[in-house]
N, C-alpha and C. Protein backbone atom coordinates (compact mmCIF):
# COMPACT_ATOMS: atom_id res chain seq x y z
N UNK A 1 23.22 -4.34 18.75
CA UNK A 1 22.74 -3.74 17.51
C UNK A 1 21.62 -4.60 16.92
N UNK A 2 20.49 -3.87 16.63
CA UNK A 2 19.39 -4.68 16.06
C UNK A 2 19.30 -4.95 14.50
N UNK A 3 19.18 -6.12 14.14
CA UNK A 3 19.05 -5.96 12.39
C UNK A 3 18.04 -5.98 12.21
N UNK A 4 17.70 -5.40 10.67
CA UNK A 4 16.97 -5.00 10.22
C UNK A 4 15.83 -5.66 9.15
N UNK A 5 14.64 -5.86 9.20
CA UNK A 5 14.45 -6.67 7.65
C UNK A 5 14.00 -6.18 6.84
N UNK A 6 14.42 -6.44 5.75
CA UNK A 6 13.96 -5.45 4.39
C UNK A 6 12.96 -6.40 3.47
N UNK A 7 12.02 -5.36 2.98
CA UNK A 7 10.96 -6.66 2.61
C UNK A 7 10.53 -5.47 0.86
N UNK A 8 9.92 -6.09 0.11
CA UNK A 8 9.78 -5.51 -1.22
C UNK A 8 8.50 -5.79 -0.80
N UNK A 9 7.57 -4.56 -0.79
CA UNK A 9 6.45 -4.35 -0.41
C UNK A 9 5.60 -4.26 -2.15
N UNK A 10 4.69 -5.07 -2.26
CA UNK A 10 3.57 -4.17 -3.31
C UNK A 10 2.56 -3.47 -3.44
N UNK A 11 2.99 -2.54 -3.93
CA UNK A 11 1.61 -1.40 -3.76
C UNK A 11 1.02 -1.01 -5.33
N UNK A 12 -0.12 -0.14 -4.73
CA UNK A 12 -0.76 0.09 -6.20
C UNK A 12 -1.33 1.29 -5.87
N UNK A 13 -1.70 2.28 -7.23
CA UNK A 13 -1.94 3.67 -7.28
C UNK A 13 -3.04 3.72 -8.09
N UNK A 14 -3.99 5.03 -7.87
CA UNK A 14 -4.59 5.03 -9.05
C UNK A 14 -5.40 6.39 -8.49
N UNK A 15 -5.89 6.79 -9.26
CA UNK A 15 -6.86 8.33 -9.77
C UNK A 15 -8.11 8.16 -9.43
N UNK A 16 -8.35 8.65 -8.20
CA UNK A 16 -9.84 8.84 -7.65
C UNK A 16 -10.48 10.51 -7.38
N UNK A 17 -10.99 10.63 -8.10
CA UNK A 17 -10.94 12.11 -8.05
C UNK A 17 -10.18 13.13 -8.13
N UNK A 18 -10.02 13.90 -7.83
CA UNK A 18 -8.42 15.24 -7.69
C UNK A 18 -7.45 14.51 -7.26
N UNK A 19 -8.03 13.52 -6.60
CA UNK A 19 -6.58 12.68 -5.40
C UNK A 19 -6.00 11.35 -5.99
N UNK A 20 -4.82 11.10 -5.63
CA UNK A 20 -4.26 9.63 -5.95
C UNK A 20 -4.38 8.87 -4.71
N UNK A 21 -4.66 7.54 -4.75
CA UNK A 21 -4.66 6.39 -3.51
C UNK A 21 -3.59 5.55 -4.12
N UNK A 22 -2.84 5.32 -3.16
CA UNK A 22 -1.75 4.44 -2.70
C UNK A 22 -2.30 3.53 -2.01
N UNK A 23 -2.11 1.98 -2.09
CA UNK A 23 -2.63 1.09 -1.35
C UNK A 23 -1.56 -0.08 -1.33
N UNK A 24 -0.91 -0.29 -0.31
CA UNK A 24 -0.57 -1.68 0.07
C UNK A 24 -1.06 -2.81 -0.34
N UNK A 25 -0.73 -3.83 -0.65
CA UNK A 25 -1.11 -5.32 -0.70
C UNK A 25 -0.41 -6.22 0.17
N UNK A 26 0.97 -5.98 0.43
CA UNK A 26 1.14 -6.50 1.81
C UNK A 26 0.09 -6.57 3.04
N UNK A 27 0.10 -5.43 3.56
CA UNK A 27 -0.60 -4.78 4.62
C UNK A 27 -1.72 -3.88 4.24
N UNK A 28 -2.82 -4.09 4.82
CA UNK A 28 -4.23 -3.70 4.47
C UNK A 28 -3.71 -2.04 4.85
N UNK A 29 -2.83 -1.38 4.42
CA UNK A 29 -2.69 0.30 4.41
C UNK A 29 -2.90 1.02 3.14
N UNK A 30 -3.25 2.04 3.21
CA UNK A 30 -3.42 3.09 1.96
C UNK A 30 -3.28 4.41 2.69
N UNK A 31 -2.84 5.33 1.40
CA UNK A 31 -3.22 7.13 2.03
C UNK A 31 -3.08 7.48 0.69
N UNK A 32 -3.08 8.57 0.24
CA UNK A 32 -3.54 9.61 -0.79
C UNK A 32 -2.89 11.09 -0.74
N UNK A 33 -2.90 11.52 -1.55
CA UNK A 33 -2.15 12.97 -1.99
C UNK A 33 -2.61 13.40 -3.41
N UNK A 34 -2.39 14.32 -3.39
CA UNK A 34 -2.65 15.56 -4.54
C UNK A 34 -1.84 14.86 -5.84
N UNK A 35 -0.57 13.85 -5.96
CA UNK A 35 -0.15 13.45 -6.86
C UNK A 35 0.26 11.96 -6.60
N UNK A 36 0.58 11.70 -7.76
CA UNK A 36 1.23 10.37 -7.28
C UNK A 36 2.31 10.11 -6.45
N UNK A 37 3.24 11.24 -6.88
CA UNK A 37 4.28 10.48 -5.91
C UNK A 37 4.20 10.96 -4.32
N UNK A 38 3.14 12.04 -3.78
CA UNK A 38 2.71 12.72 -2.68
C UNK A 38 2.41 11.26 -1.77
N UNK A 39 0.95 10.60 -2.72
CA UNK A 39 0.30 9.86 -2.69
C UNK A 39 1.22 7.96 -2.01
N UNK A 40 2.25 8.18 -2.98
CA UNK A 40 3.38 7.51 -2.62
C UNK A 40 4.34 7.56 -1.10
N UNK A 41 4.56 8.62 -1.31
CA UNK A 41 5.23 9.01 0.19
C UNK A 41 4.36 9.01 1.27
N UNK A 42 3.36 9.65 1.52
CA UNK A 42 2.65 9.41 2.32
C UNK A 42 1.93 7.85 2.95
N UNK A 43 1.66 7.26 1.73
CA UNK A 43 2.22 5.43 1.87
C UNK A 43 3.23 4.75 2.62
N UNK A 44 4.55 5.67 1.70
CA UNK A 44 5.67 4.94 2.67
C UNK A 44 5.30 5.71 4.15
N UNK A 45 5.48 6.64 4.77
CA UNK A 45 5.32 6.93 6.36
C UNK A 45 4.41 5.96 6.97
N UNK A 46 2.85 5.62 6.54
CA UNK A 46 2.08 5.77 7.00
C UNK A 46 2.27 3.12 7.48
N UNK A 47 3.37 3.06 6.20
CA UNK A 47 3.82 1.83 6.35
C UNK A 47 4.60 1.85 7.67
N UNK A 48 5.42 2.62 7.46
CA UNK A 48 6.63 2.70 8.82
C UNK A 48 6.48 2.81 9.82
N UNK A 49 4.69 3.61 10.30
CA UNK A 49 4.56 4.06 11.15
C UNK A 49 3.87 3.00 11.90
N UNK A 50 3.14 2.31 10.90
CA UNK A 50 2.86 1.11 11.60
C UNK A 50 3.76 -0.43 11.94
N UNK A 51 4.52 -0.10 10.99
CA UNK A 51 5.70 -1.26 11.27
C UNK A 51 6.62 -0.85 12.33
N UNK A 52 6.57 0.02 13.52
CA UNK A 52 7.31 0.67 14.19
C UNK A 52 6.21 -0.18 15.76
N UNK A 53 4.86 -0.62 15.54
CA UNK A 53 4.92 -1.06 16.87
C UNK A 53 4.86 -2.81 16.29
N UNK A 54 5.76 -3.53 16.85
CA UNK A 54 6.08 -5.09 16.74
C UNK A 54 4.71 -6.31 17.00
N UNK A 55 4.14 -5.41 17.42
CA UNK A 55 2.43 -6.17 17.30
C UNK A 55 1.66 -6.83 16.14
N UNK A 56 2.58 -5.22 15.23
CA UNK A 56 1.87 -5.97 13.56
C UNK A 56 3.25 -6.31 13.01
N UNK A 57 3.12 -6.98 12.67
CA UNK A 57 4.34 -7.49 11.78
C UNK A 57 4.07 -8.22 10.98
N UNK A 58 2.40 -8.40 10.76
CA UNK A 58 1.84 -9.61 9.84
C UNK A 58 2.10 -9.03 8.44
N UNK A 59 2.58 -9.66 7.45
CA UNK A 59 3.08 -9.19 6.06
C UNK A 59 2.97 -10.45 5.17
N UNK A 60 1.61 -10.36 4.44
CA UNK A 60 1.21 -11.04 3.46
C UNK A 60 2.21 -11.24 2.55
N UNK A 61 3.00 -12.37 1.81
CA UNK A 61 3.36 -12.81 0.74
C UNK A 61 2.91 -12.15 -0.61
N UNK A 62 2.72 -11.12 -1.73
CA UNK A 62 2.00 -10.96 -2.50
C UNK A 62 3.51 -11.08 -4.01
N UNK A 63 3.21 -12.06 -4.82
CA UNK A 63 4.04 -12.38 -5.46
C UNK A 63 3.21 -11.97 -6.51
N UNK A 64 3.91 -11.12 -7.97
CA UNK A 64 3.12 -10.76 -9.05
C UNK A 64 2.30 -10.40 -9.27
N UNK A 65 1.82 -9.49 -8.39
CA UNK A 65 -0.16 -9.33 -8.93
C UNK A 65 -0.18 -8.67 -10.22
N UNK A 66 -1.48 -9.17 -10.48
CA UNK A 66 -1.81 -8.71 -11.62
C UNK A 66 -3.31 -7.79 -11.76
N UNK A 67 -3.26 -6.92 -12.52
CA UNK A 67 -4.84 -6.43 -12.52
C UNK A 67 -6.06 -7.16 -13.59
N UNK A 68 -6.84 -7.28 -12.66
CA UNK A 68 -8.04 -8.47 -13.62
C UNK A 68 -9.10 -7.05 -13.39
N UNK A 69 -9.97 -7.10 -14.45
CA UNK A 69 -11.26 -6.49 -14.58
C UNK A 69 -12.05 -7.50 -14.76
N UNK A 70 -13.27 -7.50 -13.74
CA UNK A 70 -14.07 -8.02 -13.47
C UNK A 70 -15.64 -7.47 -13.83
N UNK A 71 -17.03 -7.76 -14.41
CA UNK A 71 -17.45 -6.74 -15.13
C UNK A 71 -19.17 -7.49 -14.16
N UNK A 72 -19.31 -6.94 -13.44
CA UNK A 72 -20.52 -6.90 -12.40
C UNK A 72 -21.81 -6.40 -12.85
N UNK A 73 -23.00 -6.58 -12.36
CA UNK A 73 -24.18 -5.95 -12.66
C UNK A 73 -24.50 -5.59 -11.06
N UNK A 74 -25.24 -4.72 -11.21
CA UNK A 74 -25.70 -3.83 -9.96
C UNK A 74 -26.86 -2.84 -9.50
N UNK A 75 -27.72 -2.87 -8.63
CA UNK A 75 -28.73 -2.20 -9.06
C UNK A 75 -28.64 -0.81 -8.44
């Protein structure tokens, strides 16, 4: 029997047009849907699906993030 590891992944959402993005901070993944929680689920699969080949298993540490606004000039 194989065990399992369970890991508290952080992700983040937000409103880009009609669509919501879901994005990982563990793992450089994201996907999107019509709502948030679409947007959400489709996240979780798209995590699993890659945590399903043992190649990647690399999983960044991300403790607390926080959101900073940063205020750029640009031409």
């Amino acid at each position: 029997m194989e065990l399992m590891e369970q890991r508290i992944l952080e992700n983040v959402v937000w409103k880009e047009g009609k669509y919501y993005v879901a994005q990982c901070l563990n793992i450089d993944i994201s996907s999107f849907g019509e709502s948030r929680e679409e947007a959400l689920t489709n996240l979780d699969e798209a995590i699993n699906l890659y945590l399903e080949d043992d190649e990647h298993q690399d999983i960044q540490i991300v403790e607390n993030p926080e959101i900073v606004h940063l205020s750029v000039k640009y031409a």
